[in-house]
Protein backbone atom coordinates (compact mmCIF):
# COMPACT_ATOMS: atom_id res chain seq x y z
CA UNK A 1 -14.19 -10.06 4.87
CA UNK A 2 -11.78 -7.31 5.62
CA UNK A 3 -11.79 -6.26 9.59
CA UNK A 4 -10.22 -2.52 9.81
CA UNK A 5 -9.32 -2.02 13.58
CA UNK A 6 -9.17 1.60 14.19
CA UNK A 7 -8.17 3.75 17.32
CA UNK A 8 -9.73 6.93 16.79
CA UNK A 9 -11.67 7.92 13.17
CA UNK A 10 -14.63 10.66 13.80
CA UNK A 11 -13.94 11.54 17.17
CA UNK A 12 -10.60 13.53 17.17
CA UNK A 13 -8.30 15.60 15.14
CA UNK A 14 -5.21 14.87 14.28
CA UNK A 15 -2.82 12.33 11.26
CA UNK A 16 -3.97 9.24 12.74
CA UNK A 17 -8.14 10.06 12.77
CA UNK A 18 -7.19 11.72 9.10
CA UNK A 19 -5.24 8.55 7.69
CA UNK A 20 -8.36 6.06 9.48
CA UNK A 21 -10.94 8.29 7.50
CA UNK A 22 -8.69 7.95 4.54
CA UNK A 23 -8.70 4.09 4.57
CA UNK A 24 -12.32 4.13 5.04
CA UNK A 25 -13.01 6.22 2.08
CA UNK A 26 -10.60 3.39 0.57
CA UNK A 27 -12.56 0.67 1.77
CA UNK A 28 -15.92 1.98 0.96
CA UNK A 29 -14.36 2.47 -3.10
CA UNK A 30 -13.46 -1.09 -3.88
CA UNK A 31 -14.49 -2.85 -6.45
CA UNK A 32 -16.05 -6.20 -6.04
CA UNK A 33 -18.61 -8.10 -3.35
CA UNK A 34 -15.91 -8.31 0.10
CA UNK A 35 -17.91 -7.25 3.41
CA UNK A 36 -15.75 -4.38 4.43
CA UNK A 37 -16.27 -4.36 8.26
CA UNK A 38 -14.37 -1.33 10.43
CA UNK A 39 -14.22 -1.36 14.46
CA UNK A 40 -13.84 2.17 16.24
CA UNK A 41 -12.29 1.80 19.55
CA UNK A 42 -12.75 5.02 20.98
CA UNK A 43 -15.34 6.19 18.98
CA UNK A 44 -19.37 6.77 20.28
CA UNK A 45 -22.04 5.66 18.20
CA UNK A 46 -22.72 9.87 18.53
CA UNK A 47 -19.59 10.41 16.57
CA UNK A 48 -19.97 7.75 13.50
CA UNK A 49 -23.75 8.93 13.10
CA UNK A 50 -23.12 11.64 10.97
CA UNK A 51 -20.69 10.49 8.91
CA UNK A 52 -21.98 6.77 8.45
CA UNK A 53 -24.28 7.84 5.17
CA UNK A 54 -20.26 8.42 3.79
CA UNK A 55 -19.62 5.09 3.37
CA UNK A 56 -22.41 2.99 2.35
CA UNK A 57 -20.12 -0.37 1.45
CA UNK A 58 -18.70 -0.24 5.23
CA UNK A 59 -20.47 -1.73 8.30
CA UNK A 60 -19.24 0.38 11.96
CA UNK A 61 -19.15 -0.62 15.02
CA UNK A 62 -18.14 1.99 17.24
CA UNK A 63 -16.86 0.67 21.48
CA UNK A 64 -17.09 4.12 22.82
CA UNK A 65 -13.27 3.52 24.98
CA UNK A 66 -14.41 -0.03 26.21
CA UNK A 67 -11.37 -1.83 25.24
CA UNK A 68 -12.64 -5.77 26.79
CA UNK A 69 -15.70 -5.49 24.60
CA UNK A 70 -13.90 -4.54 21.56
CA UNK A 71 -11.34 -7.23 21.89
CA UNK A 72 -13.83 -9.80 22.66
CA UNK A 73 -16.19 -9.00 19.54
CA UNK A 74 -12.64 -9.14 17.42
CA UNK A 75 -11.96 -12.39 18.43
CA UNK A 76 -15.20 -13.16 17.74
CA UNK A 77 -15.70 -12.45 14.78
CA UNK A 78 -12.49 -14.32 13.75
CA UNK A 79 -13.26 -17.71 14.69
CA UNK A 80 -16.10 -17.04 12.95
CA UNK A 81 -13.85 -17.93 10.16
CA UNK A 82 -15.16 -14.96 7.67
CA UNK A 83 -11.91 -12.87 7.91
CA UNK A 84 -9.86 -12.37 4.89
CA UNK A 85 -7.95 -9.87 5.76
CA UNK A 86 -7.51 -7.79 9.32
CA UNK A 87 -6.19 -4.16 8.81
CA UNK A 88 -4.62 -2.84 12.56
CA UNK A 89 -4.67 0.69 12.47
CA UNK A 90 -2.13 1.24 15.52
CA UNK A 91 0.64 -0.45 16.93
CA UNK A 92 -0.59 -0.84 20.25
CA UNK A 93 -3.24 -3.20 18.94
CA UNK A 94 -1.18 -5.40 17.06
CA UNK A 95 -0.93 -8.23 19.77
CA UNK A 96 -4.21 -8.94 18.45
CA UNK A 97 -3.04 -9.96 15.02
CA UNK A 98 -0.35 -11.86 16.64
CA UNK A 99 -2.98 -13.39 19.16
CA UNK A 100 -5.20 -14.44 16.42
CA UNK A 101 -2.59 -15.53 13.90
CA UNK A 102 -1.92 -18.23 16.84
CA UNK A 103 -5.41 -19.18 16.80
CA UNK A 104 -6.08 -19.31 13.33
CA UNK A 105 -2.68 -19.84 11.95
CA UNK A 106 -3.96 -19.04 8.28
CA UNK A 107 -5.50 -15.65 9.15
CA UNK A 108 -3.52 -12.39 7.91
CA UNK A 109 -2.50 -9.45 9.54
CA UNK A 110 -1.00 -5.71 8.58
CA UNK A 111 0.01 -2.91 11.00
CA UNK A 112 -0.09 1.07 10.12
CA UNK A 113 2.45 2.60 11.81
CA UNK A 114 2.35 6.33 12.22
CA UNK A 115 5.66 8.09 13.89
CA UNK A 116 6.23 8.27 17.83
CA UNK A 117 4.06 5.04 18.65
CA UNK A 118 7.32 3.32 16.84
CA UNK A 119 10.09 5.62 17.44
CA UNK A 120 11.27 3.34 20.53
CA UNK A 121 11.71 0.01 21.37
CA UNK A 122 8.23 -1.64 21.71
CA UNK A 123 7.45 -4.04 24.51
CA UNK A 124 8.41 -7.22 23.78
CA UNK A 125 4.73 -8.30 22.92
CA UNK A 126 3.94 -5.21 20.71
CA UNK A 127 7.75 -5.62 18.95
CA UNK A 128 6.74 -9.39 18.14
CA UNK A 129 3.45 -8.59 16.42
CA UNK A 130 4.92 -6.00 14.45
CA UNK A 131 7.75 -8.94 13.32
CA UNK A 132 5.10 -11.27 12.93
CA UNK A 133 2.47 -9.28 10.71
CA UNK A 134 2.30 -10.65 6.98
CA UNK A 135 2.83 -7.16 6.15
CA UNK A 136 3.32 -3.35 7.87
CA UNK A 137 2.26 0.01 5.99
CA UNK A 138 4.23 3.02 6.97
CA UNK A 139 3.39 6.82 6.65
CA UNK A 140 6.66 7.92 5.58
CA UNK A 141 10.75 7.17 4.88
CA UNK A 142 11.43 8.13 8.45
CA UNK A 143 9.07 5.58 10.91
CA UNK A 144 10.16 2.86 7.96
CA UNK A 145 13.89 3.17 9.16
CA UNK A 146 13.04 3.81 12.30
CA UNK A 147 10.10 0.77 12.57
CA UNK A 148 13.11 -1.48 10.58
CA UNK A 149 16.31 -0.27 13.51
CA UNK A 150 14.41 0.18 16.45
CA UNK A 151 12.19 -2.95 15.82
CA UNK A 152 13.74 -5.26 14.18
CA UNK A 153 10.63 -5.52 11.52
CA UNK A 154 11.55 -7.09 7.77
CA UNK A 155 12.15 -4.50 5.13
CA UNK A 156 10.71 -6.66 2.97
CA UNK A 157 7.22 -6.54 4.37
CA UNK A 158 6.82 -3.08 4.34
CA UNK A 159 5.04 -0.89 2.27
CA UNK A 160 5.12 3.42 2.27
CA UNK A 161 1.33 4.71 2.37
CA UNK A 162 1.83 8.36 3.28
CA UNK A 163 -1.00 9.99 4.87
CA UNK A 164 -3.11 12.39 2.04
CA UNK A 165 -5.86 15.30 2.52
CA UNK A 166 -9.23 14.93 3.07
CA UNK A 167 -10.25 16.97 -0.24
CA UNK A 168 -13.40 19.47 1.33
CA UNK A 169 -13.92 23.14 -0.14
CA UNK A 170 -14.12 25.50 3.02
CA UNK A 171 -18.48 26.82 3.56
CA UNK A 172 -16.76 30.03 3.86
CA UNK A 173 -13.12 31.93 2.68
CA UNK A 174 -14.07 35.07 4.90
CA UNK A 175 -11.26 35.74 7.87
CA UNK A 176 -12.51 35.20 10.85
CA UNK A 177 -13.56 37.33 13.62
CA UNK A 178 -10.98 38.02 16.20
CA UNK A 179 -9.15 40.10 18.26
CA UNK A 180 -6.30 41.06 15.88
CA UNK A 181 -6.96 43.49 13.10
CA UNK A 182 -7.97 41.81 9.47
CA UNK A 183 -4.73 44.09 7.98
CA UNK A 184 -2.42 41.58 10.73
CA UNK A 185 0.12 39.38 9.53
CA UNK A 186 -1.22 36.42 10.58
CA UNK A 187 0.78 33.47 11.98
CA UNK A 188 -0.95 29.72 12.89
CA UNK A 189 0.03 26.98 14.46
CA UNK A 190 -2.62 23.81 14.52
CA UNK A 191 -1.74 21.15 17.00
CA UNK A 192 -2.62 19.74 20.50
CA UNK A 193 -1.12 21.77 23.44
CA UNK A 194 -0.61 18.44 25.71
CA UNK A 195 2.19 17.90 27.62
CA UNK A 196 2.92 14.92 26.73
CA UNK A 197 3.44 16.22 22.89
CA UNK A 198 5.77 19.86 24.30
CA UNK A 199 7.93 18.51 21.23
CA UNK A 200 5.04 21.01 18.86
CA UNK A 201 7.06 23.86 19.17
CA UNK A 202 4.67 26.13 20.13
CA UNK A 203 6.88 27.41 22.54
CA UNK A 204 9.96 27.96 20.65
CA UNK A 205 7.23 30.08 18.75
CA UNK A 206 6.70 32.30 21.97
CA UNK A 207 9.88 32.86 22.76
CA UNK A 208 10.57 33.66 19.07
CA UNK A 209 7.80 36.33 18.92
CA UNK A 210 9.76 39.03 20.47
CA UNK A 211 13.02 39.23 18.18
CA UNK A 212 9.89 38.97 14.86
CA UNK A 213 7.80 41.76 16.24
CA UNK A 214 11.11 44.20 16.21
CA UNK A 215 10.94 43.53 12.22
CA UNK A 216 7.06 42.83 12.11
CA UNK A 217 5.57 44.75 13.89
CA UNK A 218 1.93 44.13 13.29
CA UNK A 219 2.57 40.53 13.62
CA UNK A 220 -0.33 38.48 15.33
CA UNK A 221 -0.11 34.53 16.36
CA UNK A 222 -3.01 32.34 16.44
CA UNK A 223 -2.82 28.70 17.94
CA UNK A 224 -5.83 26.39 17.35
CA UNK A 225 -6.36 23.55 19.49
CA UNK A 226 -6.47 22.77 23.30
CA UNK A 227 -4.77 20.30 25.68
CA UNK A 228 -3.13 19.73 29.16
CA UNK A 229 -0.67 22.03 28.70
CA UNK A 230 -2.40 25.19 27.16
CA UNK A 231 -2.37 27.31 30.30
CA UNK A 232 1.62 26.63 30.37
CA UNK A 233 2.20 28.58 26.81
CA UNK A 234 0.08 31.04 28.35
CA UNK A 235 2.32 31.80 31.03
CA UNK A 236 5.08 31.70 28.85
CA UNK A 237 3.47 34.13 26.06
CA UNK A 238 3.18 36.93 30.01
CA UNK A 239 6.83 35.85 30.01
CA UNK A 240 8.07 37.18 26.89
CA UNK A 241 5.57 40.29 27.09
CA UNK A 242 3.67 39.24 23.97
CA UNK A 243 0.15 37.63 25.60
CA UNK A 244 -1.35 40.73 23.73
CA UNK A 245 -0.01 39.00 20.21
CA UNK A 246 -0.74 35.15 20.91
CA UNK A 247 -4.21 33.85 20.92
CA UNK A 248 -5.05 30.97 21.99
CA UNK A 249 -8.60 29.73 20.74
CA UNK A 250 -8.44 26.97 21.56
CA UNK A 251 -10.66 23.62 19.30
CA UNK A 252 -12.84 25.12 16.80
CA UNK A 253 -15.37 23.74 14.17
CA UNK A 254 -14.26 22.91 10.65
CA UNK A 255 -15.53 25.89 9.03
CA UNK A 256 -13.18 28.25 11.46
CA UNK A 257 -10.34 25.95 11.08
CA UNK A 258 -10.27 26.48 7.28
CA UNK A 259 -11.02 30.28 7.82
CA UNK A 260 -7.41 30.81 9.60
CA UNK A 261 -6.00 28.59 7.30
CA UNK A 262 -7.71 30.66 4.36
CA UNK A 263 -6.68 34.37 6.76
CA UNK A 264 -2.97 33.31 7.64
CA UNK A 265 0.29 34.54 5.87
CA UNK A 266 2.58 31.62 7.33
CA UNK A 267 2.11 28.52 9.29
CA UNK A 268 4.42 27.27 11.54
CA UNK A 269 4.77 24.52 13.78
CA UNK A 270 8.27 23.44 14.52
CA UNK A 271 7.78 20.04 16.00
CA UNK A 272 10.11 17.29 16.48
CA UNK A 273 7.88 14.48 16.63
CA UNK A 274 6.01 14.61 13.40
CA UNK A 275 5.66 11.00 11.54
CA UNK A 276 3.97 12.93 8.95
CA UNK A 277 2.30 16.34 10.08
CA UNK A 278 -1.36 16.36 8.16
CA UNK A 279 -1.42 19.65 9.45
CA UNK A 280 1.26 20.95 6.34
CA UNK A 281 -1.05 19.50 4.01
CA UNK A 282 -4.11 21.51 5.05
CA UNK A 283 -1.57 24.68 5.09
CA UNK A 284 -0.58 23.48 1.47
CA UNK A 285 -3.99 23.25 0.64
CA UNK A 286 -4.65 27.05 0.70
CA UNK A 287 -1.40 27.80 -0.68
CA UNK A 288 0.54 28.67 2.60
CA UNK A 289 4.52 28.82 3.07
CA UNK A 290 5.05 26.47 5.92
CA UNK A 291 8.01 26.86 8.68
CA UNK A 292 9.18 24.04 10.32
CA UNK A 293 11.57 21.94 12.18
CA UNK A 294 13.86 19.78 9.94
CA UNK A 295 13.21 16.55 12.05
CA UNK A 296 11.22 13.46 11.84
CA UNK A 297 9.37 12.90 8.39
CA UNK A 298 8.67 16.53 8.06
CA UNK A 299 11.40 17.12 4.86
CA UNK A 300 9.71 14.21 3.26
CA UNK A 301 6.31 16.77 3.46
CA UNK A 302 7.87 20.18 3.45
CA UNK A 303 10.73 21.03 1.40
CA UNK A 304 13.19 23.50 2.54
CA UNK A 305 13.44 26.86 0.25
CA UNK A 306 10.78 25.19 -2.02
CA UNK A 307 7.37 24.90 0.01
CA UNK A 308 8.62 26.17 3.03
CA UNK A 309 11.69 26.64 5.41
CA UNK A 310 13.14 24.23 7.96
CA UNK A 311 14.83 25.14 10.83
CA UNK A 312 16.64 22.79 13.77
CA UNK A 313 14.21 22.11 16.16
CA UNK A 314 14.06 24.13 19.70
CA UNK A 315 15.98 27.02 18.03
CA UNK A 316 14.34 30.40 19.11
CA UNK A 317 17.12 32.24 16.52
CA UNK A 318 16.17 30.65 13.27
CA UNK A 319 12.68 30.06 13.77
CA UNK A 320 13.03 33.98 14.41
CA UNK A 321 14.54 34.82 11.29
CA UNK A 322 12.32 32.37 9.13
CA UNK A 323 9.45 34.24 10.22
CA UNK A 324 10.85 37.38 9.57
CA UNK A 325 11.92 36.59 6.46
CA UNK A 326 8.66 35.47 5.08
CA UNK A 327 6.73 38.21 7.10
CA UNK A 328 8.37 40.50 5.01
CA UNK A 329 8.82 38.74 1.62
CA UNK A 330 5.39 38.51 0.23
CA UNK A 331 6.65 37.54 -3.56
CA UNK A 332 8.26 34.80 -1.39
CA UNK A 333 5.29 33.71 0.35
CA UNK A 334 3.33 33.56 -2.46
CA UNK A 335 5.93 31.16 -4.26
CA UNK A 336 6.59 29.07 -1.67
CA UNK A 337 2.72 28.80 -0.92
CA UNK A 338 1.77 27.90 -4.57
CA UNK A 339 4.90 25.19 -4.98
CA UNK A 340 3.14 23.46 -2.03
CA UNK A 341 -0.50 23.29 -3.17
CA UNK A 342 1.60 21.64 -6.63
CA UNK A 343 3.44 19.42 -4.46
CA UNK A 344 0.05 18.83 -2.81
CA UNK A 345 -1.50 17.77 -5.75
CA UNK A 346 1.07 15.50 -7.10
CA UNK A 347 1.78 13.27 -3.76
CA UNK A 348 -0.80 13.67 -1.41
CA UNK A 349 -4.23 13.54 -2.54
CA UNK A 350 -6.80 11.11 -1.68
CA UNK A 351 -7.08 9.41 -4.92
CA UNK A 352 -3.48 8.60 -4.90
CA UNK A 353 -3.93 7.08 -1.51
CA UNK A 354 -6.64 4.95 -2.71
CA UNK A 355 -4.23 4.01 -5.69
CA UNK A 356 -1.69 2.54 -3.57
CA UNK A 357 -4.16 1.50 -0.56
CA UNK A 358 -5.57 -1.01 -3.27
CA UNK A 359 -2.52 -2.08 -4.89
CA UNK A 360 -1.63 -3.60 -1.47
CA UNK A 361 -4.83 -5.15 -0.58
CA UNK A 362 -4.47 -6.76 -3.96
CA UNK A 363 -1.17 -8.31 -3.26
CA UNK A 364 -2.24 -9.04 0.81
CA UNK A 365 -5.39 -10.70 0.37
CA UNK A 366 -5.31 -14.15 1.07
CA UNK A 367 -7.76 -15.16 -2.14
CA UNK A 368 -7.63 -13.28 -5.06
CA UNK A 369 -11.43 -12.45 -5.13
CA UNK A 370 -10.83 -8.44 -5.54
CA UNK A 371 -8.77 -6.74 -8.07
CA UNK A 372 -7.66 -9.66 -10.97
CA UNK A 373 -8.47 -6.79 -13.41
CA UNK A 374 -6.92 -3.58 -11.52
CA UNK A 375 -3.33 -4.58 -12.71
CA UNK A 376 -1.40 -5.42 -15.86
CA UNK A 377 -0.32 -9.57 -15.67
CA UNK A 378 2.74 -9.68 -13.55
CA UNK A 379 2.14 -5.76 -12.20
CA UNK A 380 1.99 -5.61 -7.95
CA UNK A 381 2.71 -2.86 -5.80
CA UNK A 382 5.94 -2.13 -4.29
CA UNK A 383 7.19 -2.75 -0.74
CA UNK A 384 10.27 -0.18 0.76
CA UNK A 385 13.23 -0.53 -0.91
C-alpha cells in the first residue's frame, strides 16, 4: 500500500491543495495492483464528495480538522503491516514518519516540502524527521537549498517535483461583471489577504497605484481572495485615494476566477514568500505577462524580461514602473504573455508531474512490484544535484 498524508486537498485554494490534487491524479494513474490509500486532514467528507468519482484507484478518508483521530487511524493502519510506502504531504506531519519508522523500523517515509513551512529552523522534532525520511521531494531550487542550510537534510535524498497546473478549460471566456468598465486595463492579484502572509504584496500594489494611474489612467485593480487582513488593504487603498480603482471581491467560484484571469492585461503579485506561486501558472495559462518580486522560487517560475518582470520586493518605485510599462506596451504584453503559456507547456504541466512523480515512487518503493517496465535497465530518476 501507499498511505498519502495530506493537509488540505479539496477544501482550500492555494500551491499546497494544487500540488495534493496533483499527486492524487498521480496516484490514481499508476500502473499495476498497489492499494493507493490518501488521508485528508482538514478536509470534510462534504468537500471530497464531489471530486471522489476523479479518482477511482484511490480510497479517502477525509478527518474534517480532528488531528487525534487522524493520527490514531495512521498508526493504525501501519502496524497493520500493509504499508509500502507513506507519502507526508507537509512538514509539520513528518514526526509521524519518524514515529513510525521507530516502530516499524523497515517502513519508508518521504516529506514534500513546499517554501515557508521550511524556510526556518524546524523544531528539533520536525528537523529530525525531515533528516530521517528515506527521501524528501521539493517544489523548487530555492526550499532545496534552503531545506539542505537551514535543516541540515542530505542532498542526496532529495528530489525537485515542482508544483504543475491543474489542466481545466474555463465554462466561460466572457469578462466578468463588475464595477470597472470592460474597456479597463485590468490588473489582478490572486492570493490570501491574511496577516500572517502581508509578505503578498498587495500592498506595495496600493501604494503603487497612484504614480501608474498618472500614466494609466483608466487603470483598474482587482484582488481575488479574502483573509484576516482584507479590511487593512482597504484602509490603505482610502489612504492613497484610489479605493475607487481597487476591488476587492473577495473568494469566488472557479468559473469567475478563470474569467479575470481570461479579462486581465497583467497580473501581479509581488510576494516574498513564494516556494513556488501556482498562481503564475494559472496567469501563464491564459497567456498573461506576470510582475513580480525577484525573491524566493519565483525566478525559477517567472523569468524576468521573458514571461514577465521582477522587481525587489516591497519597492513601491519599480513595481510602479513595471506596471506602467506593460500598461502601455501591448506588443509587449502580448510577448511576454505567449513566452509563458510556452514555458507553461514545457515545465509545468500535469503529465510531466506524473512523469517524475512515478520515476520516484519507482526508485522509493520498498518492493519492486510497480514500474519494472516504466524504465530502460539501469534508468532511475534523479535526486538534486
Amino acid at each position: 500500500m501507499i498511505l498519502s498524508l495530506q493537509s488540505t486537498t479539496f477544501g482550500a485554494y492555494g500551491g499546497i491543495p494544487t500540488y495534493n490534487r496533483v499527486i492524487c491524479r498521480a496516484l490514481n494513474d499508476l500502473p499495476g495492483p498497489i492499494e493507493r490509500q490518501v488521508f485528508l486532514v482538514t478536509d470534510t467528507p462534504a468537500d471530497l464528495e464531489i471530486h471522489r468519482g476523479e479518482f477511482p484507484q484511490l480510497s479517502f478518508t477525509a478527518f474534517s480538522g480532528k488531528r487525534s483521530a487522524f493520527v490514531r487511524q495512521v498508526v493504525r493502519v501501519a502496524l497493520s503491516g500493509k504499508i509500502d510506502l507513506l507519502l507526508i504531504g507537509h512538514a509539520n506531519y513528518a514526526p509521524i514518519g519518524m514515529l513510525l519508522k521507530f516502530l516499524l523500523p523497515a517502513l519508508r517515509y518521504g516529506v514534500m516540502v513546499h517554501g515557508v513551512d521550511v524556510w526556518s529552523r524546524l523544531p528539533l522534532l520536525r528537523r529530525q524527521a525531515l533528516r530521517r525520511a528515506n527521501f524528501v521531494s521539493s517544489v523548487s531550487d530555492y526550499t532545496t537549498r534552503q531545506v539542505i542550510s537551514l535543516n541540515q537534510v542530505d542532498r542526496r535524498r532529495i528530489y525537485l517535483l515542482p508544483n504543475a497546473l491543474e489542466w481545466k478549460e474555463a465554462n466561460g471566456q466572457a469578462t466578468p461583471a463588475s464595477q470597472a468598465p470592460t474597456t479597463a486595463t485590468r490588473l489582478l492579484t490572486v492570493c490570501r489577504l491574511n496577516r500572517d502572509e502581508r509578505y503578498k504584496g498587495v500592498d506595495t500594489v496600493i501604494a503603487a497605484l497612484p504614480s501608474v494611474i498618472r500614466s494609466v489612467p483608466d487603470v483598474q485593480y482587482f484582488v481575488i481572495g479574502s483573509g484576516t487582513d482584507l479590511e487593512r488593504h482597504k484602509r490603505l487603498a482610502e489612504r492613497h485615494s484610489v479605493s475607487n480603482r481597487v476591488h476587492f471581491l473577495g473568494s469566488v467560484d472557479l468559473d469567475t476566477l478563470q474569467a479575470h484571469y481570461a479579462a486581465c492585461d497583467v497580473f501581479v503579485m509581488p510576494s516574498a514568500g513564494e516556494g513556488f506561486g501556482i498562481v503564475f501558472l494559472e496567469a501563464m495559462r491564459y497567456s498573461k505577462p506576470v510582475v513580480a518580486a525577484n525573491s524566493g522560487a519565483v525566478s525559477e517560475v517567472v523569468e524576468d524580461q521573458v514571461t514577465g518582470l521582477l522587481v525587489k520586493y516591497g519597492n513601491e518605485g519599480e513595481v510602479a514602473q513595471a506596471l506602467t510599462e506593460l500598461c502601455l506596451d501591448r506588443e509587449k504584453r502580448t510577448r511576454l504573455g505567449s513566452a509563458g503559456y510556452q514555458r507553461l507547456l514545457e515545465r509545468f504541466t500535469c503529465a510531466q508531474f506524473k512523469r517524475k512523480f512515478t520515476e520516484i515512487l519507482s526508485k522509493e518503493l520498498p518492493r519492486k512490484i510497480l514500474f519494472l517496465d516504466q524504465f530502460p535497465a539501469g534508468e532511475s530518476p534523479a535526486r538534486v544535484r
